[in-house]
PDB file of N, CA and C in Angstrom:
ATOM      1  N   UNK A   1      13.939 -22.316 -14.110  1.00  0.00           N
ATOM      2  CA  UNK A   1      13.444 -23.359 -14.991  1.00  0.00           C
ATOM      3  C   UNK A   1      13.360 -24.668 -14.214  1.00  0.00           C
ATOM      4  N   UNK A   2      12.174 -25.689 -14.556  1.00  0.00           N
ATOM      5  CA  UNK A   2      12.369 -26.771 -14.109  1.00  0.00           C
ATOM      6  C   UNK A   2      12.727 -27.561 -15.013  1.00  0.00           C
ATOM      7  N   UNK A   3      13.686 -28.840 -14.206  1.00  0.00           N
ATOM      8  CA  UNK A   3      14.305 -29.685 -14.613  1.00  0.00           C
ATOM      9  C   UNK A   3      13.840 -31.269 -14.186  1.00  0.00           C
ATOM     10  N   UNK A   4      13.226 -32.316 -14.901  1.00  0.00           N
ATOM     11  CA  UNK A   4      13.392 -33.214 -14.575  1.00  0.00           C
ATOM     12  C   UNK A   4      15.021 -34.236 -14.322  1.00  0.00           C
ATOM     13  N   UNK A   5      15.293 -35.143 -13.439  1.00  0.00           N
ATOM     14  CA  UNK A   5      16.374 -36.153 -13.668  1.00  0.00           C
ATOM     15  C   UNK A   5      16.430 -36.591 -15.117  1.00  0.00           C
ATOM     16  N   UNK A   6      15.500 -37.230 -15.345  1.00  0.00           N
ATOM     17  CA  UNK A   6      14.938 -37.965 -17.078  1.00  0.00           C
ATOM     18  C   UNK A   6      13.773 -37.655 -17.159  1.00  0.00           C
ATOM     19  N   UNK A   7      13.744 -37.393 -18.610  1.00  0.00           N
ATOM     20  CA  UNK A   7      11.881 -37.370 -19.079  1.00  0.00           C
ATOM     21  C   UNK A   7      11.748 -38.262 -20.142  1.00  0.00           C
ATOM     22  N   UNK A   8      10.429 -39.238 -19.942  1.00  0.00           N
ATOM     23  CA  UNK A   8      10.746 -40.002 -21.694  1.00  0.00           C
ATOM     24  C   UNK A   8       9.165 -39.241 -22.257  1.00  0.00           C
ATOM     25  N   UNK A   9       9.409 -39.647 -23.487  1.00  0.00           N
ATOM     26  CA  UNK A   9       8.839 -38.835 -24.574  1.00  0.00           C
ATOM     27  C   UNK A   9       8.306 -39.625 -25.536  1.00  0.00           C
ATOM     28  N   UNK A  10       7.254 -39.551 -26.286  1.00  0.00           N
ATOM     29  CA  UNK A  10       6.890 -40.155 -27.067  1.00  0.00           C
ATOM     30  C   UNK A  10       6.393 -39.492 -28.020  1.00  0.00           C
ATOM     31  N   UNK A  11       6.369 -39.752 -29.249  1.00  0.00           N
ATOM     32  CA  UNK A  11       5.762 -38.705 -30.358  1.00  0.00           C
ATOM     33  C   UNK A  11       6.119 -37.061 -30.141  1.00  0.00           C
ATOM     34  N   UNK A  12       6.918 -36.565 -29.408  1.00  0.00           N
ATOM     35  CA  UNK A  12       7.238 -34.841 -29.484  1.00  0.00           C
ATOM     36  C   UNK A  12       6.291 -35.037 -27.916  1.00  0.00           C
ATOM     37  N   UNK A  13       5.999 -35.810 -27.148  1.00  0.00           N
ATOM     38  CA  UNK A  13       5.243 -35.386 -26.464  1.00  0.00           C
ATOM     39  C   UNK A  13       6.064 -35.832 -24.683  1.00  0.00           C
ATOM     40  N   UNK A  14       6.048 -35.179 -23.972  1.00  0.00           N
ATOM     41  CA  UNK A  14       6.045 -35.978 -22.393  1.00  0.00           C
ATOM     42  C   UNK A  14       5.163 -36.788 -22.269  1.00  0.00           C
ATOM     43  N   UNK A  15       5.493 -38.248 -21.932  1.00  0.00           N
ATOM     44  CA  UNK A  15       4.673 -39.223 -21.135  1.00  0.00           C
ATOM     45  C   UNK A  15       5.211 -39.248 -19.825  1.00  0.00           C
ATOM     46  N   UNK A  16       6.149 -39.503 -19.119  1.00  0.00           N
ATOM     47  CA  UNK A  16       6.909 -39.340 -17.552  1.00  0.00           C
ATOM     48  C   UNK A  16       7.925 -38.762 -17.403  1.00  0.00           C
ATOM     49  N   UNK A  17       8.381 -38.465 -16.350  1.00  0.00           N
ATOM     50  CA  UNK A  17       9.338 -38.085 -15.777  1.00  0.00           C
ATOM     51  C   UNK A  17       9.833 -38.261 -14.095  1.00  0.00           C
ATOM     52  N   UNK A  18      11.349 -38.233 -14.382  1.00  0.00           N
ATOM     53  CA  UNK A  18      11.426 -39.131 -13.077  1.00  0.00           C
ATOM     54  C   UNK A  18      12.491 -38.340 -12.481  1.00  0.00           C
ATOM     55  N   UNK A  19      12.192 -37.891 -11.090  1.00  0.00           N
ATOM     56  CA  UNK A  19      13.538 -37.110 -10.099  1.00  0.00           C
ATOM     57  C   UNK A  19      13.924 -37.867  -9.116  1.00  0.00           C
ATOM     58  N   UNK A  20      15.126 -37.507  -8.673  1.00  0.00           N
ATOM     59  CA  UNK A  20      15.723 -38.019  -7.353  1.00  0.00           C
ATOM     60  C   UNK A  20      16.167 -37.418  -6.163  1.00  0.00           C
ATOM     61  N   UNK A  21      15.806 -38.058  -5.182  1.00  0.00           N
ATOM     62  CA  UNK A  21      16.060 -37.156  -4.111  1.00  0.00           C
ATOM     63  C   UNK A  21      17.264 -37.909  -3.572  1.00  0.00           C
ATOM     64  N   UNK A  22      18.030 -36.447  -2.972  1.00  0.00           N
ATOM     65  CA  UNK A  22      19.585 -36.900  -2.625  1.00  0.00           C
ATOM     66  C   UNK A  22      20.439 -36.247  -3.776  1.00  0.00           C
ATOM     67  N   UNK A  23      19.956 -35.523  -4.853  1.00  0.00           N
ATOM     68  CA  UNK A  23      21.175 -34.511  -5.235  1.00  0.00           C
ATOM     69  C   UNK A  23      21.664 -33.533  -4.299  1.00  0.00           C
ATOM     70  N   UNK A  24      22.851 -33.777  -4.851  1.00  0.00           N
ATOM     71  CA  UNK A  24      23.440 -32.292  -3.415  1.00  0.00           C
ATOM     72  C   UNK A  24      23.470 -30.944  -4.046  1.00  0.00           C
ATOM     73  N   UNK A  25      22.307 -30.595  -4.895  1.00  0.00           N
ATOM     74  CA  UNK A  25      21.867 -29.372  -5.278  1.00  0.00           C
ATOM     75  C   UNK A  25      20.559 -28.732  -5.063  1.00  0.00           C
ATOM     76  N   UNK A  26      19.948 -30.093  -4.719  1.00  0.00           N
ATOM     77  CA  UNK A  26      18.474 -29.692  -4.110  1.00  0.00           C
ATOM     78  C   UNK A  26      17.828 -30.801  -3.687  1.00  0.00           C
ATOM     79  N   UNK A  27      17.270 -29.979  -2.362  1.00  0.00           N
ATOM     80  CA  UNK A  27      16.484 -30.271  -0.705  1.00  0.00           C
ATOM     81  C   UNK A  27      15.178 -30.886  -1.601  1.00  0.00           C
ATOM     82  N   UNK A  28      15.149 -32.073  -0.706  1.00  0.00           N
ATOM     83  CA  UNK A  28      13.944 -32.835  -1.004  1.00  0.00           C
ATOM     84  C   UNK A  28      12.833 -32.109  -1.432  1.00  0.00           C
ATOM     85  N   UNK A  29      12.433 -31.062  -0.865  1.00  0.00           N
ATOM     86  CA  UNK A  29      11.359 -29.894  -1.191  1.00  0.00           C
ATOM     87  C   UNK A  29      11.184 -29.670  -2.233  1.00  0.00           C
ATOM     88  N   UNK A  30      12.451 -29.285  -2.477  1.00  0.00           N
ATOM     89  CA  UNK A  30      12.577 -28.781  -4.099  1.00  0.00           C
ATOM     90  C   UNK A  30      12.107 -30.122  -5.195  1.00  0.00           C
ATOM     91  N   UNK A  31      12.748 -31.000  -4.857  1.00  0.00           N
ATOM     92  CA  UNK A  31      12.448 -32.527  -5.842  1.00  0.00           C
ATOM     93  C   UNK A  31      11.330 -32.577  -6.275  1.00  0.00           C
ATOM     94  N   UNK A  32      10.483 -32.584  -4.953  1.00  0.00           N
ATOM     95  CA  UNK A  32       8.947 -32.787  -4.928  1.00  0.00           C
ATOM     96  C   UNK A  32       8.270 -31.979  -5.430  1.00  0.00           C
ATOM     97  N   UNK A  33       8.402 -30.198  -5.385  1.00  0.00           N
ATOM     98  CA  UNK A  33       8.041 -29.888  -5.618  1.00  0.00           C
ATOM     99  C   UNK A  33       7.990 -29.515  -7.329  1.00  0.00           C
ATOM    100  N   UNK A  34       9.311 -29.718  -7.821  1.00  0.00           N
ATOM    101  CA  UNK A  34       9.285 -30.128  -9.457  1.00  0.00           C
ATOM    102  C   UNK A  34       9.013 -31.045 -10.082  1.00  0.00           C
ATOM    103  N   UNK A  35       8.475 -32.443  -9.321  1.00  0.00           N
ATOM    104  CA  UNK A  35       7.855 -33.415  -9.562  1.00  0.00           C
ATOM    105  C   UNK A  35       6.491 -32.969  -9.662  1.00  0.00           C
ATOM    106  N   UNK A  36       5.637 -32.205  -9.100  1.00  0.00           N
ATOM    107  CA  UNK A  36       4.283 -32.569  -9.117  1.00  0.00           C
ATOM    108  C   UNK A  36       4.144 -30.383  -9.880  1.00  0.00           C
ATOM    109  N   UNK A  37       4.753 -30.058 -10.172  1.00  0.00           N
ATOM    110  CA  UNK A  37       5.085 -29.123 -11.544  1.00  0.00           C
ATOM    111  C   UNK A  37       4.623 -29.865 -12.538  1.00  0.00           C
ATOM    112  N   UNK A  38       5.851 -30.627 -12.878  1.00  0.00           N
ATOM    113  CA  UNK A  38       6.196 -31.176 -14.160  1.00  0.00           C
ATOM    114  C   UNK A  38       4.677 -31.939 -14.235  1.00  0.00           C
ATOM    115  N   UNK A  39       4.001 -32.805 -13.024  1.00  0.00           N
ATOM    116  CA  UNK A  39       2.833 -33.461 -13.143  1.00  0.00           C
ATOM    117  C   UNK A  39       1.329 -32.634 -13.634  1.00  0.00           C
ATOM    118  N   UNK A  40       1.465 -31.288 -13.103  1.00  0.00           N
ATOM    119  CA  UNK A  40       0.659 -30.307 -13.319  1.00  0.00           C
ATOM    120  C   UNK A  40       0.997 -30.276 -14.990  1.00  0.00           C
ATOM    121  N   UNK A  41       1.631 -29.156 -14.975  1.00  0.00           N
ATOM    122  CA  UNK A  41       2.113 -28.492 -16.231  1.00  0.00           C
ATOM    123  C   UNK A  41       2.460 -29.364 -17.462  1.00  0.00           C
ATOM    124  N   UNK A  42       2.574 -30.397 -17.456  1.00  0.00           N
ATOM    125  CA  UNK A  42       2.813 -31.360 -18.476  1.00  0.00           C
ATOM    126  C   UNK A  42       1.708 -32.850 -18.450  1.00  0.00           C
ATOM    127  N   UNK A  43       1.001 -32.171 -17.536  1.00  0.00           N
ATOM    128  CA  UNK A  43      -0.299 -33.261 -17.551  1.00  0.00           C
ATOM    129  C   UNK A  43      -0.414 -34.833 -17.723  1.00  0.00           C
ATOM    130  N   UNK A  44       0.758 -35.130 -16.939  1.00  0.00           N
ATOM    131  CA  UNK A  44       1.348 -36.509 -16.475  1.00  0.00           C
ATOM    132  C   UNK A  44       0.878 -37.390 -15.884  1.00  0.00           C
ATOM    133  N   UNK A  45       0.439 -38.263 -16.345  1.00  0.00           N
ATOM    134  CA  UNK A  45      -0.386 -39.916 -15.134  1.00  0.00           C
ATOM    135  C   UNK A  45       0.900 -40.273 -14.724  1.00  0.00           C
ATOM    136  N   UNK A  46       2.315 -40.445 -15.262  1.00  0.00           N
ATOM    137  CA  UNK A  46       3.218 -40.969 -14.686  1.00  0.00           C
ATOM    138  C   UNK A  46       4.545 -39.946 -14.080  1.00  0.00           C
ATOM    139  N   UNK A  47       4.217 -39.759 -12.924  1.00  0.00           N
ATOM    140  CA  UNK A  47       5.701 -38.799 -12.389  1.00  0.00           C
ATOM    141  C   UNK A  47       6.218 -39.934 -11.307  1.00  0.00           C
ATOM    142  N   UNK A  48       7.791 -39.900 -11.497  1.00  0.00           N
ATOM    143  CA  UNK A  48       8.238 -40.798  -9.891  1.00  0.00           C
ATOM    144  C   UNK A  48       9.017 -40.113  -9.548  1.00  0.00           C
ATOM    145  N   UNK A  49       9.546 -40.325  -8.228  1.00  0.00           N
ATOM    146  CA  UNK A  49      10.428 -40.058  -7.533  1.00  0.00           C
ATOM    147  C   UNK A  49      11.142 -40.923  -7.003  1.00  0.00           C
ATOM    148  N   UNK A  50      12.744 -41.104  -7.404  1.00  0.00           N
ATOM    149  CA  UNK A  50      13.404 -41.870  -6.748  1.00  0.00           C
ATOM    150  C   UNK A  50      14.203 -41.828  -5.430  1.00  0.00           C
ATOM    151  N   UNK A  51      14.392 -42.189  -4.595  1.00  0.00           N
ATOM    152  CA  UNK A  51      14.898 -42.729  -3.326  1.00  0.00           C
ATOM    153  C   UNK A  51      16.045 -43.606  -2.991  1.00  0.00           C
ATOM    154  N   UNK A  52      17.082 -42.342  -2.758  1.00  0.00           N
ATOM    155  CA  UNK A  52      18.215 -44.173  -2.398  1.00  0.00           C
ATOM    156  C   UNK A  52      18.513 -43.886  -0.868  1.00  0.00           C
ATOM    157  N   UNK A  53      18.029 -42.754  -0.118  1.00  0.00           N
ATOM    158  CA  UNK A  53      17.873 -43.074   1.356  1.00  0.00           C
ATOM    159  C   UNK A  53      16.524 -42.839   1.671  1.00  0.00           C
ATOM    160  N   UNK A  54      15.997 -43.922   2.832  1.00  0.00           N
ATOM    161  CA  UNK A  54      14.770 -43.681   3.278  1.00  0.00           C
ATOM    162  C   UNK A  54      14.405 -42.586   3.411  1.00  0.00           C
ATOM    163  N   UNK A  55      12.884 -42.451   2.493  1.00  0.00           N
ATOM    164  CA  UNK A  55      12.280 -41.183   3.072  1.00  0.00           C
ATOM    165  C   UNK A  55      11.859 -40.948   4.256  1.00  0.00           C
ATOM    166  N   UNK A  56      11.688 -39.889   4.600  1.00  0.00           N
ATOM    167  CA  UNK A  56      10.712 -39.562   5.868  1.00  0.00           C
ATOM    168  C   UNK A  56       9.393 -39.846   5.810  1.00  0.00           C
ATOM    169  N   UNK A  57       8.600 -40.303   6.712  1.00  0.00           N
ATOM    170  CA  UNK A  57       7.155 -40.794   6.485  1.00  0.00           C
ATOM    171  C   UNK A  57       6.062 -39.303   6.163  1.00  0.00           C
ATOM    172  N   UNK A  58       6.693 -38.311   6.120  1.00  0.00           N
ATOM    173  CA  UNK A  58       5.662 -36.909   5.889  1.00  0.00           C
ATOM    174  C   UNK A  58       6.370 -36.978   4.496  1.00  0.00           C
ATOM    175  N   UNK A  59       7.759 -36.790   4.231  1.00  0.00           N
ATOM    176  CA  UNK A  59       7.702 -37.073   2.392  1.00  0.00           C
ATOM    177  C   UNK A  59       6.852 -38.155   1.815  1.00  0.00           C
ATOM    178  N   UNK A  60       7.239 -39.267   2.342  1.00  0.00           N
ATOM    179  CA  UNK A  60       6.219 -40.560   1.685  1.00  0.00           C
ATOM    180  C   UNK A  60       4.802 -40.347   1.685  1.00  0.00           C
ATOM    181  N   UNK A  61       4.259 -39.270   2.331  1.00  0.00           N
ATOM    182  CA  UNK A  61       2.597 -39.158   2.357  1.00  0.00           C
ATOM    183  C   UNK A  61       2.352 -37.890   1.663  1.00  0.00           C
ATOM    184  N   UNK A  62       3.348 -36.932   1.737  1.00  0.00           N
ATOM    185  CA  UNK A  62       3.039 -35.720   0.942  1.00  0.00           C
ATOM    186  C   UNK A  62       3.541 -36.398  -1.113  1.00  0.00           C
ATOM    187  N   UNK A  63       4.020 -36.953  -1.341  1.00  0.00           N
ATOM    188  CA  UNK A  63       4.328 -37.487  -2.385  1.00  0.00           C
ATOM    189  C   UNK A  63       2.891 -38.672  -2.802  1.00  0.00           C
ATOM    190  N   UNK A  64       3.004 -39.739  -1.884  1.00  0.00           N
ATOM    191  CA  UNK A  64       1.073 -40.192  -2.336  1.00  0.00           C
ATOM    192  C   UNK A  64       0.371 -39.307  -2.516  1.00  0.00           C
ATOM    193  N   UNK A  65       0.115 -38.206  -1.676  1.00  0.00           N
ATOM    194  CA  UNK A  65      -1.292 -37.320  -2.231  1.00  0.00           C
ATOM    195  C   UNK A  65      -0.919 -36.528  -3.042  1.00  0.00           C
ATOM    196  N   UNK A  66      -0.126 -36.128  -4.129  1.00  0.00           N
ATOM    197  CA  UNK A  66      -0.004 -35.494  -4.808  1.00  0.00           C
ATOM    198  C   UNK A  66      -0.353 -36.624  -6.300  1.00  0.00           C
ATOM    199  N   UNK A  67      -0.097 -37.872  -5.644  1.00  0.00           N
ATOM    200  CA  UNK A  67      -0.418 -38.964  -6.992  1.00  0.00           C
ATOM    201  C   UNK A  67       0.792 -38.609  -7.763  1.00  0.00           C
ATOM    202  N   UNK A  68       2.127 -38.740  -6.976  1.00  0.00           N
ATOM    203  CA  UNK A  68       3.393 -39.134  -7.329  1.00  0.00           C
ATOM    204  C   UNK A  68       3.741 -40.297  -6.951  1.00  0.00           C
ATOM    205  N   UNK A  69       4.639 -41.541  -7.868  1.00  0.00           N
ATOM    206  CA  UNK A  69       4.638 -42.434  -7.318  1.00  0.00           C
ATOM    207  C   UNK A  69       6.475 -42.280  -6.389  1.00  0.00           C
ATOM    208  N   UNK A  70       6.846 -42.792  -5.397  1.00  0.00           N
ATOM    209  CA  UNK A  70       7.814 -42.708  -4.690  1.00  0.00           C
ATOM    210  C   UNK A  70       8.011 -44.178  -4.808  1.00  0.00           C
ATOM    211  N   UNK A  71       9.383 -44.258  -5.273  1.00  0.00           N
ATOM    212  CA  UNK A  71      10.212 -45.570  -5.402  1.00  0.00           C
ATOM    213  C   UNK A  71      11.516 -45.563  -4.606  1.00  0.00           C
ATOM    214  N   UNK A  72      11.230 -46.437  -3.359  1.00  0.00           N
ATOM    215  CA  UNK A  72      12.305 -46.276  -1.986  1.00  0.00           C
ATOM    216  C   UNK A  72      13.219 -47.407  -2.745  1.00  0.00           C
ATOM    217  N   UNK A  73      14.544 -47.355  -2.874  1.00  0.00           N
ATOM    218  CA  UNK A  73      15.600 -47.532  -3.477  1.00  0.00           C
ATOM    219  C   UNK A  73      16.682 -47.546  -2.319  1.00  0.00           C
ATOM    220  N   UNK A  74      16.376 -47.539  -1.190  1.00  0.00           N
ATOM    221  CA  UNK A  74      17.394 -47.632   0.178  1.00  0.00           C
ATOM    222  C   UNK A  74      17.671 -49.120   0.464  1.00  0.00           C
ATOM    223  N   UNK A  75      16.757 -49.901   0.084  1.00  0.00           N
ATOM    224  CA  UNK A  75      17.355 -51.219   1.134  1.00  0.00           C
ATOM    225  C   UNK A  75      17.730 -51.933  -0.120  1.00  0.00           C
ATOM    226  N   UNK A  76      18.280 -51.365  -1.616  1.00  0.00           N
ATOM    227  CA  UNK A  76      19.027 -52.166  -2.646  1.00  0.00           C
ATOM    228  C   UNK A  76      20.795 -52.072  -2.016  1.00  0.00           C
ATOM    229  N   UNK A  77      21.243 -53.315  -2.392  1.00  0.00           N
ATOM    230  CA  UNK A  77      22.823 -53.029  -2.031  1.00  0.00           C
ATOM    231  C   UNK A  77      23.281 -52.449  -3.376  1.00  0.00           C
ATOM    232  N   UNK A  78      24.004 -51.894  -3.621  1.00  0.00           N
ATOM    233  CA  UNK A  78      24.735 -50.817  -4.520  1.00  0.00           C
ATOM    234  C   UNK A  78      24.970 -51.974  -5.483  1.00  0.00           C
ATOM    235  N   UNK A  79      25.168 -53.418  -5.676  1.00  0.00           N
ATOM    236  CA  UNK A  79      25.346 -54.212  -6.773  1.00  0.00           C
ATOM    237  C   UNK A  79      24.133 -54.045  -7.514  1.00  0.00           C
ATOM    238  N   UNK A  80      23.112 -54.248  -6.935  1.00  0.00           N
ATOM    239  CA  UNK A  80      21.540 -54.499  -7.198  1.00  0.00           C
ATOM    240  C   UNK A  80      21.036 -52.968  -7.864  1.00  0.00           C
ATOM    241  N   UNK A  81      21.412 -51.970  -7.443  1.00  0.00           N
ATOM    242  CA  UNK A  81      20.887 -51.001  -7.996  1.00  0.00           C
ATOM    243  C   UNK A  81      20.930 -50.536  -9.675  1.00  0.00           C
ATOM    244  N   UNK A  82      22.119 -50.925 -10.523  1.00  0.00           N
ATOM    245  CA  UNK A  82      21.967 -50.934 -12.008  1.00  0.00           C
ATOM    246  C   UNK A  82      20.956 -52.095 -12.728  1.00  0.00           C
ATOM    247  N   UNK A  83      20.426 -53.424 -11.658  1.00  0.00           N
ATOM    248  CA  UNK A  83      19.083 -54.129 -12.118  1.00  0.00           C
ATOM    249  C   UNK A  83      18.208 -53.559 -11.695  1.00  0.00           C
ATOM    250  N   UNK A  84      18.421 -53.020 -10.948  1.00  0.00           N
ATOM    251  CA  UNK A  84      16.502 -51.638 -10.831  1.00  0.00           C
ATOM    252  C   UNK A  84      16.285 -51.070 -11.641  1.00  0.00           C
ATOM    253  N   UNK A  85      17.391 -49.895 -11.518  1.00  0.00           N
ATOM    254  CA  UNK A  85      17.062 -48.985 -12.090  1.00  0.00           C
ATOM    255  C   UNK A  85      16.580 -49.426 -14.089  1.00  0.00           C
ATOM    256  N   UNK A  86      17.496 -50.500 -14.358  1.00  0.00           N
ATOM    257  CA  UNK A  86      17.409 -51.204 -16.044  1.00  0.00           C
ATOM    258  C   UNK A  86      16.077 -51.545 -15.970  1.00  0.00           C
ATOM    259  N   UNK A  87      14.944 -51.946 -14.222  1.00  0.00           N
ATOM    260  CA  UNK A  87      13.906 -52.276 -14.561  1.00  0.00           C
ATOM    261  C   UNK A  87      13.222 -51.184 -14.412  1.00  0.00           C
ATOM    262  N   UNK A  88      13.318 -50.097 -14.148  1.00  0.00           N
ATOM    263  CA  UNK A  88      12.341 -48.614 -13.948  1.00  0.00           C
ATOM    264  C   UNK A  88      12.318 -48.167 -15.708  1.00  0.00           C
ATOM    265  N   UNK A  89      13.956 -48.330 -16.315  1.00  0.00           N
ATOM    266  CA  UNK A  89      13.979 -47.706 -17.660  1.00  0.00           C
ATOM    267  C   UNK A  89      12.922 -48.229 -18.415  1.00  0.00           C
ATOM    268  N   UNK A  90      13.213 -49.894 -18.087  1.00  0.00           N
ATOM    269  CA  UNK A  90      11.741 -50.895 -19.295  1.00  0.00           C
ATOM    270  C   UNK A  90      10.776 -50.450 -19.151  1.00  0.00           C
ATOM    271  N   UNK A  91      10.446 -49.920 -17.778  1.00  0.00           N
ATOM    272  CA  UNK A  91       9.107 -49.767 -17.295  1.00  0.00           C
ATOM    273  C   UNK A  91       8.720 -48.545 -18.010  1.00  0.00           C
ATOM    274  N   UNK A  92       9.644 -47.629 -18.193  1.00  0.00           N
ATOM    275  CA  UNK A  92       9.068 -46.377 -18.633  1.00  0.00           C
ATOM    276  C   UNK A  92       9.056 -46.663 -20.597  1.00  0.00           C
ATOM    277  N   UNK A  93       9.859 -47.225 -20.926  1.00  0.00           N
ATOM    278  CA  UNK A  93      10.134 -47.867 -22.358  1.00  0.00           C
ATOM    279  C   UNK A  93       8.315 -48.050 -22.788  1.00  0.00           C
ATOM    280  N   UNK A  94       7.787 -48.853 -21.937  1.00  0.00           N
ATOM    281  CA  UNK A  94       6.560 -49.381 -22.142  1.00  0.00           C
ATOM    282  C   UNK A  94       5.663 -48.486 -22.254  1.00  0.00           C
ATOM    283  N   UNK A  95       5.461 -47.528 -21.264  1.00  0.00           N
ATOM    284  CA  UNK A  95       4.642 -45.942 -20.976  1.00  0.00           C
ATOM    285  C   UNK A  95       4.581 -45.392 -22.297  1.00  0.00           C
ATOM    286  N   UNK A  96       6.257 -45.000 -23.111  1.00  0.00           N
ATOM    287  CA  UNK A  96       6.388 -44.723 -23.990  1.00  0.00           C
ATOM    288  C   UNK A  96       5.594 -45.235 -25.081  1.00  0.00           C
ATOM    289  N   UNK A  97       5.573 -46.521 -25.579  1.00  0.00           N
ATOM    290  CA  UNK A  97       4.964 -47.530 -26.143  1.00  0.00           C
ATOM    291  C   UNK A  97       5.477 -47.429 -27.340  1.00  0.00           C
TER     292      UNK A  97
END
């Protein structure tokens, strides 16, 4: 089964969903590749992928052409990261509408 990190929803329906790379259960591969699933199969304008160590520049280009957005989250200091992420949630709040 695939699993998004979070999915928000609107009306019974998927509008986004968002994974992260750097669980210690699954290889970037895997991330990506249930990111642009979930983008297929649930017919998504909005999939991201989050980042809290630099990607590799072949993830960062295999993730653009799939028309996933990749949000590098490495050069936040660990204080700063609960005001991101509160601004990714609004952001998706809005998607929702």
């Amino acid at each position: 089964s695939r699993m998004a990190d979070l999915v928000v929803k609107a009306y019974g329906r998927v509008v986004a969903a968002v994974f992260v790379i750097g669980v210690p259960y699954k290889s970037t591969a895997d991330v990506v590749s249930e990111a642009f699933w979930f983008k297929i199969h649930e017919n998504l304008d909005h999939v991201y992928v989050l980042s809290l160590s630099r990607p590799s520049p072949e993830v960062a280009e295999l993730v653009k052409s799939l028309e996933i957005e990749l949000m590098d989250l490495s050069d936040l200091r660990e204080e700063e990261l609960p005001r991101r992420l509160s601004a990714i949630a609004d952001q998706l709040r809005k998607i929702a509408g």
